[in-house]
N, C-alpha and C. Protein backbone atom coordinates (compact mmCIF):
# COMPACT_ATOMS: atom_id res chain seq x y z
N UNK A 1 0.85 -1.18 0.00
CA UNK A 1 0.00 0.00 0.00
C UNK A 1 0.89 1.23 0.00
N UNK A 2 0.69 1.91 -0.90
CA UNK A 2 1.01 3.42 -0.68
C UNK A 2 0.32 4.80 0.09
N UNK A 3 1.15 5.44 0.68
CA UNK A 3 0.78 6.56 1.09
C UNK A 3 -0.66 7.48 0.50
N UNK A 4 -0.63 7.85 -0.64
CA UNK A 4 -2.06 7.68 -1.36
C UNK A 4 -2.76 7.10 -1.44
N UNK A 5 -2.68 5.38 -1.36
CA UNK A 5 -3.79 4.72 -1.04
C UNK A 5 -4.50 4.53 0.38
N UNK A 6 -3.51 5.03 1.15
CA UNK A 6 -4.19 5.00 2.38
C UNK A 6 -4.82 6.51 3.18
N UNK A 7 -4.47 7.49 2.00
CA UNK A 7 -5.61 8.51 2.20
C UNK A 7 -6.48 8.38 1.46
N UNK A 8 -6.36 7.58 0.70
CA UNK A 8 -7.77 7.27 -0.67
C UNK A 8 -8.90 6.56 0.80
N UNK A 9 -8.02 6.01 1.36
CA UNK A 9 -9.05 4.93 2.40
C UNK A 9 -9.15 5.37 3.76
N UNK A 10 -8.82 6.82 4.17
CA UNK A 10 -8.59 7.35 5.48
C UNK A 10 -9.75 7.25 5.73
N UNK A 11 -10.65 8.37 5.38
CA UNK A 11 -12.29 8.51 6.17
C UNK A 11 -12.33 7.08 6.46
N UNK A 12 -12.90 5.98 5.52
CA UNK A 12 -13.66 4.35 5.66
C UNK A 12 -12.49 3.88 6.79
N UNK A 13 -11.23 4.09 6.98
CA UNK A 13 -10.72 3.06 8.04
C UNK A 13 -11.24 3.71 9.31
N UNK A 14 -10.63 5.04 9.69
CA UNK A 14 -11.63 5.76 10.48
C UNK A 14 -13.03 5.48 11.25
N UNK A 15 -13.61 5.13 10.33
CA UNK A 15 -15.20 5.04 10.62
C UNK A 15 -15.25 3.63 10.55
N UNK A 16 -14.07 3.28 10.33
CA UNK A 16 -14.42 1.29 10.64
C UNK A 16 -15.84 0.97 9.40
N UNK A 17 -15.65 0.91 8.26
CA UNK A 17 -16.17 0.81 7.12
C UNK A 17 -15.33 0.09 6.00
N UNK A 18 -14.27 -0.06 6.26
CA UNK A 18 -13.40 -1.27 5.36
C UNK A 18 -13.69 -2.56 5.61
N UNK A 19 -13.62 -3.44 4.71
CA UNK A 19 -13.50 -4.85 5.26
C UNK A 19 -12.54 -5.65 5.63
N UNK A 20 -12.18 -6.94 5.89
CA UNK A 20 -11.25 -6.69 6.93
C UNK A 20 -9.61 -6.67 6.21
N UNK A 21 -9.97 -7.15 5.06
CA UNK A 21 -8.36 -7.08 4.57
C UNK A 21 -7.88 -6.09 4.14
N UNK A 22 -9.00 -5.16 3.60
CA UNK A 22 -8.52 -3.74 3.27
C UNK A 22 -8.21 -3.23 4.95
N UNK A 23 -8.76 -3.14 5.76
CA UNK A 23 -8.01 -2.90 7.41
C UNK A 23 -6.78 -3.55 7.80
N UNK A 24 -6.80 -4.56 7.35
CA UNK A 24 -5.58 -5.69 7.60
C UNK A 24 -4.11 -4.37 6.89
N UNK A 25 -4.58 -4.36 5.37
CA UNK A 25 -3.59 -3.86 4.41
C UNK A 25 -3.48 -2.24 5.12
N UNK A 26 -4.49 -1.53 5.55
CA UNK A 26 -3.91 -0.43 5.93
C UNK A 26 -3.09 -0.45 6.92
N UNK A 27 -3.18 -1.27 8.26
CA UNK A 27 -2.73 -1.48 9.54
C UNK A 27 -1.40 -1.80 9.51
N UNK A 28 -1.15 -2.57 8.28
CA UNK A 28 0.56 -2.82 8.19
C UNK A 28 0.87 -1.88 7.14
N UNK A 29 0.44 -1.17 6.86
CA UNK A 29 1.02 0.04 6.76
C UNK A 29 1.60 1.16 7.57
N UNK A 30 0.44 1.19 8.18
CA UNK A 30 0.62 2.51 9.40
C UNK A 30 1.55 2.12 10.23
N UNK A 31 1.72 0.70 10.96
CA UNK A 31 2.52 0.39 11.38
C UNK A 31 4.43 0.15 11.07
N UNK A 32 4.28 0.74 9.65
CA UNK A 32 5.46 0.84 8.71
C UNK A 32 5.61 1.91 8.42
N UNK A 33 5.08 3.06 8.99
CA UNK A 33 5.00 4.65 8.06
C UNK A 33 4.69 5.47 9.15
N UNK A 34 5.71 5.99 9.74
CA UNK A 34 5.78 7.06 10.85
C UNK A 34 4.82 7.89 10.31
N UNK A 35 4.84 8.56 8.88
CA UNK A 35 4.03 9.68 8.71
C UNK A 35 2.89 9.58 8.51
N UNK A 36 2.10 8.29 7.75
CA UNK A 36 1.19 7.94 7.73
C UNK A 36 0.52 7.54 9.73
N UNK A 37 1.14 6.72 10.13
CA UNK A 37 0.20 6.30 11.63
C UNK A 37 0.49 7.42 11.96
N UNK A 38 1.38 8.99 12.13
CA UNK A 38 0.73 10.18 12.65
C UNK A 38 -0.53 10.68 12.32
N UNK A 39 -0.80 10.94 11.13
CA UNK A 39 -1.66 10.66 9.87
C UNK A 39 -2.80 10.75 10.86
N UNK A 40 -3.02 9.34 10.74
CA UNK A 40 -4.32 8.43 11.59
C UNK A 40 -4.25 8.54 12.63
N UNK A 41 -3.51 8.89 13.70
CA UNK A 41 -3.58 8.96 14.96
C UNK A 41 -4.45 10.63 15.18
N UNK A 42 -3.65 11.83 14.19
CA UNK A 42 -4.51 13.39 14.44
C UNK A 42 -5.79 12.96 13.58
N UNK A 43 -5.95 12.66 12.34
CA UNK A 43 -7.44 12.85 12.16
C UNK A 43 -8.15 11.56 13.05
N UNK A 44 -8.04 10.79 13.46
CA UNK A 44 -8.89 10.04 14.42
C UNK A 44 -9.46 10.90 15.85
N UNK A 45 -8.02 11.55 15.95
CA UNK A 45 -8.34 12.27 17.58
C UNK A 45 -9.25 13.60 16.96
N UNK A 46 -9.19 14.23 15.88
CA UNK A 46 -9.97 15.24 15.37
C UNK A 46 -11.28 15.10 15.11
N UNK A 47 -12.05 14.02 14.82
CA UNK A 47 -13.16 13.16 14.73
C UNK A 47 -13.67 13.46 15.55
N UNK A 48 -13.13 12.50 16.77
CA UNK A 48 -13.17 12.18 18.14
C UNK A 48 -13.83 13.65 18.63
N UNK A 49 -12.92 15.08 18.74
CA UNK A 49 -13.05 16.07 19.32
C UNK A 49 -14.41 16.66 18.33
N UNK A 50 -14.58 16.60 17.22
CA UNK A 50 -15.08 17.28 16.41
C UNK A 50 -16.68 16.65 16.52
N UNK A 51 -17.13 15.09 16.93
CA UNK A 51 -18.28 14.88 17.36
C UNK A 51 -18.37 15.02 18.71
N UNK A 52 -17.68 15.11 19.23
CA UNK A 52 -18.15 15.92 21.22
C UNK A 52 -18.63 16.66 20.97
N UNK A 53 -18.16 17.78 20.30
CA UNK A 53 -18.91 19.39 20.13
C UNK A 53 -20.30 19.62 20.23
N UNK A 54 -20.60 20.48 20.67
CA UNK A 54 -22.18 20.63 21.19
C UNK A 54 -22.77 21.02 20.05
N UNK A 55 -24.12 20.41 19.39
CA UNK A 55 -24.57 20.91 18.03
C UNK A 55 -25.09 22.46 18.48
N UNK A 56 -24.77 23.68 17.62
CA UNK A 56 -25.08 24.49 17.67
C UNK A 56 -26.38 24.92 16.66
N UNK A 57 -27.39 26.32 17.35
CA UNK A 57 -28.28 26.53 16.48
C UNK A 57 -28.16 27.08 15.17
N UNK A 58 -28.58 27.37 14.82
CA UNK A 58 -28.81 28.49 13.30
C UNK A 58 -28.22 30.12 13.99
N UNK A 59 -27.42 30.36 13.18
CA UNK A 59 -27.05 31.79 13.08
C UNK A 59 -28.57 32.49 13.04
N UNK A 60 -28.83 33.80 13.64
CA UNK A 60 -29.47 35.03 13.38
C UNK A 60 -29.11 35.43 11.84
N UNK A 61 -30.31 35.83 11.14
CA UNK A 61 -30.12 35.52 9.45
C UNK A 61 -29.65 36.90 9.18
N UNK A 62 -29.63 38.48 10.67
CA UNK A 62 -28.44 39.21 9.99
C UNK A 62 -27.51 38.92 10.16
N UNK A 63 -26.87 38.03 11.12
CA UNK A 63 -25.95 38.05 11.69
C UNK A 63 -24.58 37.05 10.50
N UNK A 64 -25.81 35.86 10.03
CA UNK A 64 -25.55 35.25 8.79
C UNK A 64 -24.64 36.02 7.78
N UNK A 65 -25.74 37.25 7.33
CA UNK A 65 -25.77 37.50 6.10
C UNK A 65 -24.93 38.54 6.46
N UNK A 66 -24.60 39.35 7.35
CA UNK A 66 -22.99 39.83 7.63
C UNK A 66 -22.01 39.48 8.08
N UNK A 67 -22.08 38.01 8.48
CA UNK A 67 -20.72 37.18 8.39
C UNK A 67 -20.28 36.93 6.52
N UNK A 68 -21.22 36.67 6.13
CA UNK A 68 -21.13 35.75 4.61
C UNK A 68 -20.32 37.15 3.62
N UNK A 69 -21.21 38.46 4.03
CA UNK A 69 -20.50 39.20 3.46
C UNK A 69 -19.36 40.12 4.06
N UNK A 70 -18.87 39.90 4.87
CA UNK A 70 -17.05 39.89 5.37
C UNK A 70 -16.05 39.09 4.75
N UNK A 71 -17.03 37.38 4.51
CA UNK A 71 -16.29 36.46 4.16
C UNK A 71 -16.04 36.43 2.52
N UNK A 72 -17.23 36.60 1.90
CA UNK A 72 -17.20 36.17 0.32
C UNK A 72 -15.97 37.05 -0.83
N UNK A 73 -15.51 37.81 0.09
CA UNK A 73 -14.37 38.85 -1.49
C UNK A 73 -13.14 38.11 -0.44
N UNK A 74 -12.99 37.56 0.25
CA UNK A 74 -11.98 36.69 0.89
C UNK A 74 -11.73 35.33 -0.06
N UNK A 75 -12.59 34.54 -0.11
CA UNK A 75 -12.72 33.49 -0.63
C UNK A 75 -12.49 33.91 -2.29
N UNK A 76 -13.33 34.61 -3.09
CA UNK A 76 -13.00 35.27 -4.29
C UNK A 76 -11.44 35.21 -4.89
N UNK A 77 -10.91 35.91 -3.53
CA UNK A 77 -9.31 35.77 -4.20
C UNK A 77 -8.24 35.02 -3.83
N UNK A 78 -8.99 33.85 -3.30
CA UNK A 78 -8.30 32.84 -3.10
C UNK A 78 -8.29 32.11 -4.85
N UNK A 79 -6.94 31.25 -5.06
CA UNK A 79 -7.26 30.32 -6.35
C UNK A 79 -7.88 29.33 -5.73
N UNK A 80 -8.69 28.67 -6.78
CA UNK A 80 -9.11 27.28 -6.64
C UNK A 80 -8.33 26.16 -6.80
N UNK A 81 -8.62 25.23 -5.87
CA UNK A 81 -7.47 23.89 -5.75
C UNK A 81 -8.20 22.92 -6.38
C-alpha cells in the first residue's frame, strides 16, 4: 500500500467501514509509516473532538448575512485547488 492509497481509504478506516483485509492492508502500513500512523492517529483524535462538540443553532439571518458578506471577497481571491 502506498501513502495515497491509504488517504484514498482514510475517512472508511476511520469510521471502521473497510472490510477486513482492506483494514488488515492499511494497519501494516501505518505500522510501517511514521508519517502515515501520525496521519491516523490526528485525524482520528480530530473526529473524536469534532463529534463531542455541542450541536449548535442556526445563526441570526443578519448576523448570517454579515458574516457571509465579510467572508465572500476573501474566498473570491483565493485560487481554486
Amino acid at each position: 500500500m502506498t501513502c495515497q492509497e491509504l488517504l484514498d481509504l482514510l475517512h472508511d478506516y476511520v469510521g471502521n467501514e473497510l472490510v477486513i483485509e482492506s483494514r488488515t492492508t492499511v494497519e501494516v502500513h501505518i505500522s510501517g509509516c511514521l508519517q502515515c500512523g501520525t496521519l491516523v492517529h490526528a485525524y482520528t483524535h480530530t473526529v473524536r473532538v469534532a463529534r463531542a462538540l455541542p450541536k449548535c443553532n442556526p445563526l441570526p439571518a443578519a448576523f448570517e448575512a454579515r458574516l457571509r458578506a465579510m467572508i465572500e471577497p476573501e474566498l473570491k481571491d483565493k485560487p481554486a485547488e
